[in-house]
PDB file of N, CA and C in Angstrom:
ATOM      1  N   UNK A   1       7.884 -61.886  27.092  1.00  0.00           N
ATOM      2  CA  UNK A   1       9.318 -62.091  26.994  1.00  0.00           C
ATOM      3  C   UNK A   1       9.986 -60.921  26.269  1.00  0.00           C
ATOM      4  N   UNK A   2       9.443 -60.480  25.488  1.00  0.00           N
ATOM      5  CA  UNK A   2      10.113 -59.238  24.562  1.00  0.00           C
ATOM      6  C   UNK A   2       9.826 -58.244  25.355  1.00  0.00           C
ATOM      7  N   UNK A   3       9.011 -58.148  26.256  1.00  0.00           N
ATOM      8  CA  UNK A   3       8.977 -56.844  27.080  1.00  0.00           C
ATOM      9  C   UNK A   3       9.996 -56.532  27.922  1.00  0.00           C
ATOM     10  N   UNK A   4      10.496 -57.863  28.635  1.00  0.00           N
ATOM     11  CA  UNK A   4      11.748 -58.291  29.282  1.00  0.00           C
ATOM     12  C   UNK A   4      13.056 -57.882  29.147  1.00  0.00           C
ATOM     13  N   UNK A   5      12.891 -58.179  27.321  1.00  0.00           N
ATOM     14  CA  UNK A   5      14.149 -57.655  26.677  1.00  0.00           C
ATOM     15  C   UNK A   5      14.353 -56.352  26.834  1.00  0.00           C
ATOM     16  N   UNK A   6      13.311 -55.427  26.595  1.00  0.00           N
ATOM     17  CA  UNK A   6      13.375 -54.113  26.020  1.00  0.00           C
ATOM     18  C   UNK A   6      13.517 -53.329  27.525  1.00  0.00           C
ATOM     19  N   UNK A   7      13.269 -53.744  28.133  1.00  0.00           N
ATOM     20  CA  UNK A   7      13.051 -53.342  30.096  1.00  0.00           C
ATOM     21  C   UNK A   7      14.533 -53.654  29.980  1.00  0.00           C
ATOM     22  N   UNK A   8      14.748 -54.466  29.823  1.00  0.00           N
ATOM     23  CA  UNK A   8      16.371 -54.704  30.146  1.00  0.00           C
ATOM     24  C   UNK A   8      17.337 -53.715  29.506  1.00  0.00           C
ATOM     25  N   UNK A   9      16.737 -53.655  28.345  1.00  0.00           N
ATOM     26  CA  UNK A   9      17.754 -52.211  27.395  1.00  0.00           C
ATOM     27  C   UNK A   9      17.745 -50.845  27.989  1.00  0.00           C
ATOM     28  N   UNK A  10      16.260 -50.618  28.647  1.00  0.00           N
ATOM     29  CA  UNK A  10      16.192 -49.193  28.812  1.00  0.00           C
ATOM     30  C   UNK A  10      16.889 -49.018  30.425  1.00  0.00           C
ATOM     31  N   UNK A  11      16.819 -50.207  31.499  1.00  0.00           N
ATOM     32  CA  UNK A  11      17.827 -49.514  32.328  1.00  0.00           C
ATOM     33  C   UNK A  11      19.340 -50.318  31.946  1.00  0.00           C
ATOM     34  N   UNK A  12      19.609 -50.573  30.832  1.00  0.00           N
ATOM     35  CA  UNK A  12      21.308 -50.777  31.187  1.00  0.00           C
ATOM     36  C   UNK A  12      22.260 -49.454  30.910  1.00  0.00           C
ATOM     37  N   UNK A  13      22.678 -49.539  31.824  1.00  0.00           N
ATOM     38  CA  UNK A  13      23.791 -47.832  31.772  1.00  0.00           C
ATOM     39  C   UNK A  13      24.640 -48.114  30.319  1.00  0.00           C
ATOM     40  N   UNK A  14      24.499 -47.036  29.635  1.00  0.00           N
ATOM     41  CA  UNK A  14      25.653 -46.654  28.762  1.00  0.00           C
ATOM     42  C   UNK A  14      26.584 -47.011  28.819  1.00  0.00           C
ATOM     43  N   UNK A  15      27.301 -48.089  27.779  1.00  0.00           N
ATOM     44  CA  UNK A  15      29.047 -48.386  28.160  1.00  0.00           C
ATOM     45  C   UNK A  15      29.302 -48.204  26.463  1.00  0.00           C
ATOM     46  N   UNK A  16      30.423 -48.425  26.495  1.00  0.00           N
ATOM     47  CA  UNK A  16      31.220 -47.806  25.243  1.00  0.00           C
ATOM     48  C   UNK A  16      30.675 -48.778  24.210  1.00  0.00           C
ATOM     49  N   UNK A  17      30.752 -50.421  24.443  1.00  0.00           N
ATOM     50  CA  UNK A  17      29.940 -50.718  23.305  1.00  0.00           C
ATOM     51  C   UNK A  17      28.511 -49.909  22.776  1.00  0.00           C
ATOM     52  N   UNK A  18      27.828 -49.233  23.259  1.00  0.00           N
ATOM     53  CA  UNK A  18      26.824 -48.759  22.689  1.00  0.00           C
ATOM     54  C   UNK A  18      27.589 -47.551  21.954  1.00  0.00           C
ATOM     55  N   UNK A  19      28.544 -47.036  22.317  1.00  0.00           N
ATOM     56  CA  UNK A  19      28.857 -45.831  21.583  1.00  0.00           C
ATOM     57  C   UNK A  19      29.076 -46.352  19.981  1.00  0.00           C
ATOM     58  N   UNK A  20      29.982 -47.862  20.286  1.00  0.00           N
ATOM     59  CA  UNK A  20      30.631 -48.269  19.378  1.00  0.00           C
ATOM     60  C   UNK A  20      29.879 -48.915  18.389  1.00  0.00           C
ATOM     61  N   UNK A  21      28.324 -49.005  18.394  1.00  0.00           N
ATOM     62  CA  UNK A  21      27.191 -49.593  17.809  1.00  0.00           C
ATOM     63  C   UNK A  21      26.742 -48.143  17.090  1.00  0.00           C
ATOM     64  N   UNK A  22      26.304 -47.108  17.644  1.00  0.00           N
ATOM     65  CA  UNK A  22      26.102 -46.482  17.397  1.00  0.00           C
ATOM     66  C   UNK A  22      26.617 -45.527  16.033  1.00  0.00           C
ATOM     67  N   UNK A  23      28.010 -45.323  16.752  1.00  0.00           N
ATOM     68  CA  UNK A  23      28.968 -44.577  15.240  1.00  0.00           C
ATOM     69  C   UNK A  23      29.139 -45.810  13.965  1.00  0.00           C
ATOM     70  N   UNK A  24      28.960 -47.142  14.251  1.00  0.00           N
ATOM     71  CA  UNK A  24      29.032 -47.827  13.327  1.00  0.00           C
ATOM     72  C   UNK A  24      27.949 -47.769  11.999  1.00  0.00           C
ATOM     73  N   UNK A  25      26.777 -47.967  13.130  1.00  0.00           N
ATOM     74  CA  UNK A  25      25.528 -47.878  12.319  1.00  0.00           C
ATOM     75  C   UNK A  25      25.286 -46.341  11.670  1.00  0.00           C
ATOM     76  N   UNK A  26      26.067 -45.174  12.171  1.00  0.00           N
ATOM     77  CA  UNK A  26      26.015 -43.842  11.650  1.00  0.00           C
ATOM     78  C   UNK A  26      26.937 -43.911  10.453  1.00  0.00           C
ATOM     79  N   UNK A  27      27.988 -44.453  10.660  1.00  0.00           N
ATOM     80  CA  UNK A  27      29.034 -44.733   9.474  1.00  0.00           C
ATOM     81  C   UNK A  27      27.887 -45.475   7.918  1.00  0.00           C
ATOM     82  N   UNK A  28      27.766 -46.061   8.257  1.00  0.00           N
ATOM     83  CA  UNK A  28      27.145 -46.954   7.350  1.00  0.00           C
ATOM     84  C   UNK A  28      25.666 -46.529   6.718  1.00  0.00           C
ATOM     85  N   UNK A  29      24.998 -45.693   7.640  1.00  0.00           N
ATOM     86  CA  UNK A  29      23.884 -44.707   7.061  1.00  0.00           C
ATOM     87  C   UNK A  29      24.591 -43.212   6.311  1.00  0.00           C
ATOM     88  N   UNK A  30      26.082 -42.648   6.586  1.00  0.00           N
ATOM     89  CA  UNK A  30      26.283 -41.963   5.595  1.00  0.00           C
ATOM     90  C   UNK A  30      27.058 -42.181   4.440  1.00  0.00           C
ATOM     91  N   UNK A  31      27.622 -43.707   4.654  1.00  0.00           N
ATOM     92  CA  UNK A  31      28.006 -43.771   3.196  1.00  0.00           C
ATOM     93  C   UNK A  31      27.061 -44.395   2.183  1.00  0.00           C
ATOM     94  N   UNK A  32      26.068 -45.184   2.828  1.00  0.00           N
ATOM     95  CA  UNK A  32      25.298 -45.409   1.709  1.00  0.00           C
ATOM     96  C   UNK A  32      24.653 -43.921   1.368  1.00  0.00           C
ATOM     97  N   UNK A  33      24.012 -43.174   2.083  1.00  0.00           N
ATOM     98  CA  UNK A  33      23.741 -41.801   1.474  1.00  0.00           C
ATOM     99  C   UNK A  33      24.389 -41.322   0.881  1.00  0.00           C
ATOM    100  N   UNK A  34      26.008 -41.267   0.702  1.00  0.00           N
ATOM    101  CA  UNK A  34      27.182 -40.974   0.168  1.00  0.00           C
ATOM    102  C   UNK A  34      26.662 -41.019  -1.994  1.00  0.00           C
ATOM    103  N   UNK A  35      27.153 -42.326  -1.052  1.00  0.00           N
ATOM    104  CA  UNK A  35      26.889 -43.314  -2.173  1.00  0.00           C
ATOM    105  C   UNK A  35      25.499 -42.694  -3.400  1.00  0.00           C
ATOM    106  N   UNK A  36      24.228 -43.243  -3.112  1.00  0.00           N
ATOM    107  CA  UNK A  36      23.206 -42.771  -3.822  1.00  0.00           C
ATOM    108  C   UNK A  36      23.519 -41.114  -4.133  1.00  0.00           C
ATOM    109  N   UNK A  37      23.889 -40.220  -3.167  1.00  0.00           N
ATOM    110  CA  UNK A  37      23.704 -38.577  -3.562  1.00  0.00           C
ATOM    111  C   UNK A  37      24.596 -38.528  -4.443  1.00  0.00           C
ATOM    112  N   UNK A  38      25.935 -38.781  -4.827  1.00  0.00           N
ATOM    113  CA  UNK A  38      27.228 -38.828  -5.805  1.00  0.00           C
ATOM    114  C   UNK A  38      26.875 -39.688  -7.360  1.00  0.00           C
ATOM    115  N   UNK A  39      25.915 -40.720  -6.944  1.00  0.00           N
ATOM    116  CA  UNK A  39      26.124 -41.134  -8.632  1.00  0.00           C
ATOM    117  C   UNK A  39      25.579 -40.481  -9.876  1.00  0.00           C
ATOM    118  N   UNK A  40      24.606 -39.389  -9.691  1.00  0.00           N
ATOM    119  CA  UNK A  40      24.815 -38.419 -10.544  1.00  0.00           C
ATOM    120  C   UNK A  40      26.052 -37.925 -10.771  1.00  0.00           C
ATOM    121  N   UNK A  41      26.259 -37.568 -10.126  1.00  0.00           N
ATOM    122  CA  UNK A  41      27.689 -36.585 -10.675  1.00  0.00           C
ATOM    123  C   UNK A  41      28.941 -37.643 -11.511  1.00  0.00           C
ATOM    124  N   UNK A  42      28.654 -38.922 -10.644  1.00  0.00           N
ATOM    125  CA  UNK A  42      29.707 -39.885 -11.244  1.00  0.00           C
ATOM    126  C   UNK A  42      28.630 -39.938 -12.640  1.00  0.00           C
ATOM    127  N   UNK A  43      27.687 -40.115 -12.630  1.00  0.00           N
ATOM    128  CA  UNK A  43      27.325 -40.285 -14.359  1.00  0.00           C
ATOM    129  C   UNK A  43      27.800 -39.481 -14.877  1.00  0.00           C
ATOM    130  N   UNK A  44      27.858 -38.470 -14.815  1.00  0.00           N
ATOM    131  CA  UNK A  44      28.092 -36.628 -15.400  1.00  0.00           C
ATOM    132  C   UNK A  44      29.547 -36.766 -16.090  1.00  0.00           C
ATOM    133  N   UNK A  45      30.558 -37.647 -14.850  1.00  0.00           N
ATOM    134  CA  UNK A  45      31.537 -37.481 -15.110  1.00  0.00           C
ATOM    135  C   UNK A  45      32.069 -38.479 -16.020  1.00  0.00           C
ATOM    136  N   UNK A  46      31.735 -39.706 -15.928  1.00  0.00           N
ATOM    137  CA  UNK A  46      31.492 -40.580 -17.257  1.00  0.00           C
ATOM    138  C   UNK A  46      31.264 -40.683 -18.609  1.00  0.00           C
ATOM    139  N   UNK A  47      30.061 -39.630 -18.682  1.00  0.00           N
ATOM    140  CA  UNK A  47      29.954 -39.263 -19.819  1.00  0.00           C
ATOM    141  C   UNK A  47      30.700 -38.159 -20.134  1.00  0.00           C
ATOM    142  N   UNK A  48      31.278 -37.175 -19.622  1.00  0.00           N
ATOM    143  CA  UNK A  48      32.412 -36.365 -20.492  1.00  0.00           C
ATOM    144  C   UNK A  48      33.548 -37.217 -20.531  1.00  0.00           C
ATOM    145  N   UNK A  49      34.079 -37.974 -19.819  1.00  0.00           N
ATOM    146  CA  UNK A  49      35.726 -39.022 -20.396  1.00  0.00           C
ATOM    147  C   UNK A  49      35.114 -40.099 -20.841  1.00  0.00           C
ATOM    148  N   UNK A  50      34.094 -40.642 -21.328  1.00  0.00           N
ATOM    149  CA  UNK A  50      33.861 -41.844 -22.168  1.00  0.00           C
ATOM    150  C   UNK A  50      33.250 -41.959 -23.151  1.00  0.00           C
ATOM    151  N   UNK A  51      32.800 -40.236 -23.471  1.00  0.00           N
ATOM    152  CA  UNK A  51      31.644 -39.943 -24.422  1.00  0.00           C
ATOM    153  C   UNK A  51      31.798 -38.878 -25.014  1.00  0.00           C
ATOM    154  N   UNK A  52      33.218 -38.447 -24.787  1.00  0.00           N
ATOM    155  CA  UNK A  52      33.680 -36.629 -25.604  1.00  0.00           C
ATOM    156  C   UNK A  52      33.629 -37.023 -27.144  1.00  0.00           C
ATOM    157  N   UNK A  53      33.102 -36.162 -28.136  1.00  0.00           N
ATOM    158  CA  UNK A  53      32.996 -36.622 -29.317  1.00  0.00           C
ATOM    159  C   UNK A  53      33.824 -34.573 -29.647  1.00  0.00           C
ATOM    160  N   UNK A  54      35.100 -34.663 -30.123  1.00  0.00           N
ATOM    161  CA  UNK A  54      36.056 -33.800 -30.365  1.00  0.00           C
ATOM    162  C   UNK A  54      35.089 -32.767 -31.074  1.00  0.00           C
ATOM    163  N   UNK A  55      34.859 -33.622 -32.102  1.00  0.00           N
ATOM    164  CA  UNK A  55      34.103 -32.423 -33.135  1.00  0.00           C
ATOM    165  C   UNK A  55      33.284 -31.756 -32.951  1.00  0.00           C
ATOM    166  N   UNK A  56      32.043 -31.966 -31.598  1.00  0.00           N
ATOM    167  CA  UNK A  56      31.163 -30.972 -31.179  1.00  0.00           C
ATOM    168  C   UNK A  56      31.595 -29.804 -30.635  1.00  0.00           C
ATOM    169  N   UNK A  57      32.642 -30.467 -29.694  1.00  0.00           N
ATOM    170  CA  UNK A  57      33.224 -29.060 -28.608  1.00  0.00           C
ATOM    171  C   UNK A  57      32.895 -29.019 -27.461  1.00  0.00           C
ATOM    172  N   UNK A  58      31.239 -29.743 -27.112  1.00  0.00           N
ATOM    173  CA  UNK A  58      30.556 -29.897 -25.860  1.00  0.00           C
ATOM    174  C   UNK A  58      30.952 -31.295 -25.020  1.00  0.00           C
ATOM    175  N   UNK A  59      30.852 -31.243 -23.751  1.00  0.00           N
ATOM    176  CA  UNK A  59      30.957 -32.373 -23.449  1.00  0.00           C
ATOM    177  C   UNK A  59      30.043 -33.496 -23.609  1.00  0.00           C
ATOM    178  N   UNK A  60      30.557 -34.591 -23.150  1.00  0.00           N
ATOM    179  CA  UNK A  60      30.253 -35.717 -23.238  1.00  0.00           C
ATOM    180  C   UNK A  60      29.168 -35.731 -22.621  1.00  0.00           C
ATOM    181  N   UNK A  61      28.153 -36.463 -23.410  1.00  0.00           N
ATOM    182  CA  UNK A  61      27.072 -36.935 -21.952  1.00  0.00           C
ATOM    183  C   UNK A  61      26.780 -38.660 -22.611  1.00  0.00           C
ATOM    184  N   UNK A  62      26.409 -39.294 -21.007  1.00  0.00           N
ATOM    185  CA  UNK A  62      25.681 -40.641 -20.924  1.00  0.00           C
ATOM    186  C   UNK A  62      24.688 -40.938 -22.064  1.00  0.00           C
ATOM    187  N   UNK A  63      24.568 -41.827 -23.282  1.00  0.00           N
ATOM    188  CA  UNK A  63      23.489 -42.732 -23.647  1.00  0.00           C
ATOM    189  C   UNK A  63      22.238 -42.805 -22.317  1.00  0.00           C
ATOM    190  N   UNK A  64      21.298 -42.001 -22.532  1.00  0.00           N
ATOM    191  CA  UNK A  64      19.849 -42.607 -21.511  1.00  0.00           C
ATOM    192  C   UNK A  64      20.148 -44.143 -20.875  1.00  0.00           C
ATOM    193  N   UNK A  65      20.611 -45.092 -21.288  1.00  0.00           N
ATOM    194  CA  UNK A  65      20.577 -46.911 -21.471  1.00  0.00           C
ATOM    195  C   UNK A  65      21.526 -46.948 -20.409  1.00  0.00           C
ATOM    196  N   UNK A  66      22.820 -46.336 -20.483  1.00  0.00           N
ATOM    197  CA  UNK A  66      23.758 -46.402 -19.505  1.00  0.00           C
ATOM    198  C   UNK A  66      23.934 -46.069 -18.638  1.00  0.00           C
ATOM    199  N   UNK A  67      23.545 -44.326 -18.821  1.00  0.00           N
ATOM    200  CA  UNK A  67      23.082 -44.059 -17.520  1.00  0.00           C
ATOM    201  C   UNK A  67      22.107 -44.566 -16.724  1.00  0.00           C
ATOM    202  N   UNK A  68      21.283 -44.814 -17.363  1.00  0.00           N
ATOM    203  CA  UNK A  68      20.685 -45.754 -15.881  1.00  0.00           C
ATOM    204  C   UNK A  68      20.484 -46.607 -15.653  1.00  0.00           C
ATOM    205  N   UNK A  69      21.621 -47.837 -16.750  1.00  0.00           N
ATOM    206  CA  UNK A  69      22.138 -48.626 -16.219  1.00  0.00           C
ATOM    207  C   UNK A  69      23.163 -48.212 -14.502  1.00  0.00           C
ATOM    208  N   UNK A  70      24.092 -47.478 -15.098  1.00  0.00           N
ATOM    209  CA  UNK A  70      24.808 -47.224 -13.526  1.00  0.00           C
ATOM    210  C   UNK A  70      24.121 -46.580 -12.597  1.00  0.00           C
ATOM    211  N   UNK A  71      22.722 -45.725 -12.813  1.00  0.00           N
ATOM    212  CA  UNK A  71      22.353 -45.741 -11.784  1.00  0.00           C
ATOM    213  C   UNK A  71      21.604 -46.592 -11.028  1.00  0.00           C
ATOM    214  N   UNK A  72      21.211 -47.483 -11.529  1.00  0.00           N
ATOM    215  CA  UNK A  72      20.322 -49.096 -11.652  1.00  0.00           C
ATOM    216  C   UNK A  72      21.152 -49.470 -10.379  1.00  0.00           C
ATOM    217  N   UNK A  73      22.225 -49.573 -10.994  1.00  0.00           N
ATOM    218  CA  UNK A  73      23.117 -50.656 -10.426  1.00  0.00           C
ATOM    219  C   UNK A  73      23.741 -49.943  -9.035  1.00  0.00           C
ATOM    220  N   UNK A  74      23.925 -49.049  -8.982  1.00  0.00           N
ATOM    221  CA  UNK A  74      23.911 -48.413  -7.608  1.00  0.00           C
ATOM    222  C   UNK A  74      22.853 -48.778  -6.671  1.00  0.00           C
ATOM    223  N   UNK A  75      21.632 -48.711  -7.219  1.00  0.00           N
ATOM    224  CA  UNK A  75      20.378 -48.957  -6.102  1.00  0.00           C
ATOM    225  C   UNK A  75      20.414 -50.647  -5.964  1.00  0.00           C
ATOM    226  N   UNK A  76      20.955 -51.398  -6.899  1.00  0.00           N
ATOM    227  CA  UNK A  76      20.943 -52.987  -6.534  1.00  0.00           C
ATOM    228  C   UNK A  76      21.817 -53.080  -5.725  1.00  0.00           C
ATOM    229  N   UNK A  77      23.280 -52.593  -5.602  1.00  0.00           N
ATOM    230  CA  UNK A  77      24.238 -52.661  -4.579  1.00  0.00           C
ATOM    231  C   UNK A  77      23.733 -52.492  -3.006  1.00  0.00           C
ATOM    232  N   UNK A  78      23.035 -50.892  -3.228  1.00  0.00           N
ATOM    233  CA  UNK A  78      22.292 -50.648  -1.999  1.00  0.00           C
ATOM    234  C   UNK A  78      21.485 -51.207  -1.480  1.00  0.00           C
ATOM    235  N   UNK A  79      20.384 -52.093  -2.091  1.00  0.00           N
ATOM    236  CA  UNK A  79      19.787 -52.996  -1.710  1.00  0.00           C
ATOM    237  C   UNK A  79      20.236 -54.716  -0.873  1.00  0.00           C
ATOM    238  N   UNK A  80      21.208 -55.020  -2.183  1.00  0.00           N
ATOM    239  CA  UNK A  80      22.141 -56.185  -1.699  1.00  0.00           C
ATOM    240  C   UNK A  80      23.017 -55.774  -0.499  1.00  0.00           C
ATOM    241  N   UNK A  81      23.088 -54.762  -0.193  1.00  0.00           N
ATOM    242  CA  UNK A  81      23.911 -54.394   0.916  1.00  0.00           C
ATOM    243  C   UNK A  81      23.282 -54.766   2.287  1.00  0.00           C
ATOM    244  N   UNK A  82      21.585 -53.927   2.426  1.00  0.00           N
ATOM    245  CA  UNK A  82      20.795 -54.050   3.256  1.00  0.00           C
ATOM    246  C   UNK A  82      20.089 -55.613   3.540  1.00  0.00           C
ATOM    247  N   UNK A  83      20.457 -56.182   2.313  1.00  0.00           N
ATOM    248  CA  UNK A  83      19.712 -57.435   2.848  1.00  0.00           C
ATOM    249  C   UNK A  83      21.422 -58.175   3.286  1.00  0.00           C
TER     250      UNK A  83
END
Protein backbone atom coordinates (compact mmCIF):
# COMPACT_ATOMS: atom_id res chain seq x y z
CA UNK A 1 0.00 0.00 0.00
CA UNK A 2 2.76 2.57 0.69
CA UNK A 3 4.32 1.66 -2.49
CA UNK A 4 1.04 2.79 -4.09
CA UNK A 5 1.31 5.96 -2.42
CA UNK A 6 4.75 6.85 -3.40
CA UNK A 7 4.06 5.52 -7.29
CA UNK A 8 1.35 7.86 -7.12
CA UNK A 9 3.65 10.91 -6.05
CA UNK A 10 6.31 10.23 -8.51
CA UNK A 11 4.01 10.37 -11.64
CA UNK A 12 1.72 13.28 -10.49
CA UNK A 13 2.65 16.35 -12.70
CA UNK A 14 3.77 19.39 -10.86
CA UNK A 15 0.95 21.87 -9.95
CA UNK A 16 1.40 24.93 -7.95
CA UNK A 17 0.39 23.36 -4.73
CA UNK A 18 3.69 21.61 -4.71
CA UNK A 19 5.43 24.84 -5.38
CA UNK A 20 3.41 26.18 -2.53
CA UNK A 21 4.58 23.22 -0.10
CA UNK A 22 7.74 23.59 -1.06
CA UNK A 23 8.64 27.50 -0.43
CA UNK A 24 6.70 26.95 2.75
CA UNK A 25 8.72 24.23 4.10
CA UNK A 26 11.95 26.40 2.74
CA UNK A 27 10.55 29.39 4.67
CA UNK A 28 10.45 27.62 7.81
CA UNK A 29 13.93 25.74 7.42
CA UNK A 30 15.48 29.34 7.11
CA UNK A 31 14.06 30.93 9.84
CA UNK A 32 14.59 28.46 12.25
CA UNK A 33 18.31 28.56 10.97
CA UNK A 34 17.77 32.28 11.28
CA UNK A 35 16.88 31.91 14.46
CA UNK A 36 19.69 29.47 16.12
CA UNK A 37 22.70 31.40 13.86
CA UNK A 38 21.59 35.09 15.49
CA UNK A 39 21.30 34.19 19.18
CA UNK A 40 24.78 34.72 19.75
CA UNK A 41 24.90 37.94 18.64
CA UNK A 42 21.49 38.63 20.43
CA UNK A 43 23.44 37.44 23.64
CA UNK A 44 26.35 39.83 22.74
CA UNK A 45 23.90 42.39 22.45
CA UNK A 46 22.21 41.89 25.78
CA UNK A 47 24.93 41.90 27.60
CA UNK A 48 26.29 45.34 26.52
CA UNK A 49 22.52 47.17 27.25
CA UNK A 50 21.81 45.07 30.36
CA UNK A 51 25.21 44.62 31.73
CA UNK A 52 27.29 48.02 30.95
CA UNK A 53 28.95 48.65 34.28
CA UNK A 54 30.09 52.71 33.48
CA UNK A 55 33.13 52.46 35.51
CA UNK A 56 35.01 49.82 33.49
CA UNK A 57 34.62 51.48 30.09
CA UNK A 58 34.27 47.95 28.42
CA UNK A 59 31.24 46.57 27.42
CA UNK A 60 28.83 44.62 28.89
CA UNK A 61 28.94 40.99 28.74
CA UNK A 62 26.29 38.04 29.75
CA UNK A 63 26.66 36.25 33.40
CA UNK A 64 27.76 32.45 31.93
CA UNK A 65 23.96 31.43 33.82
CA UNK A 66 22.12 33.73 31.46
CA UNK A 67 23.61 33.38 28.71
CA UNK A 68 22.84 30.13 28.38
CA UNK A 69 19.96 30.41 29.83
CA UNK A 70 18.82 32.36 26.48
CA UNK A 71 20.57 30.22 24.58
CA UNK A 72 18.83 27.15 26.29
CA UNK A 73 15.80 28.58 25.60
CA UNK A 74 16.19 29.19 21.98
CA UNK A 75 16.94 25.43 21.37
CA UNK A 76 13.60 24.53 23.56
CA UNK A 77 11.56 26.87 21.28
CA UNK A 78 13.19 25.09 18.33
CA UNK A 79 12.43 21.94 19.50
CA UNK A 80 8.74 22.77 20.68
CA UNK A 81 8.38 24.12 17.33
CA UNK A 82 9.33 20.78 15.52
CA UNK A 83 7.30 18.70 17.60
Amino acid sequence: MALEVLEALDSARTQWYHVTAIVIAGMGFFTDAYDLFCITTVSKLLGRLYYFDPSKGKPGKLPPIVNNFVTGVALVGTLCGQL
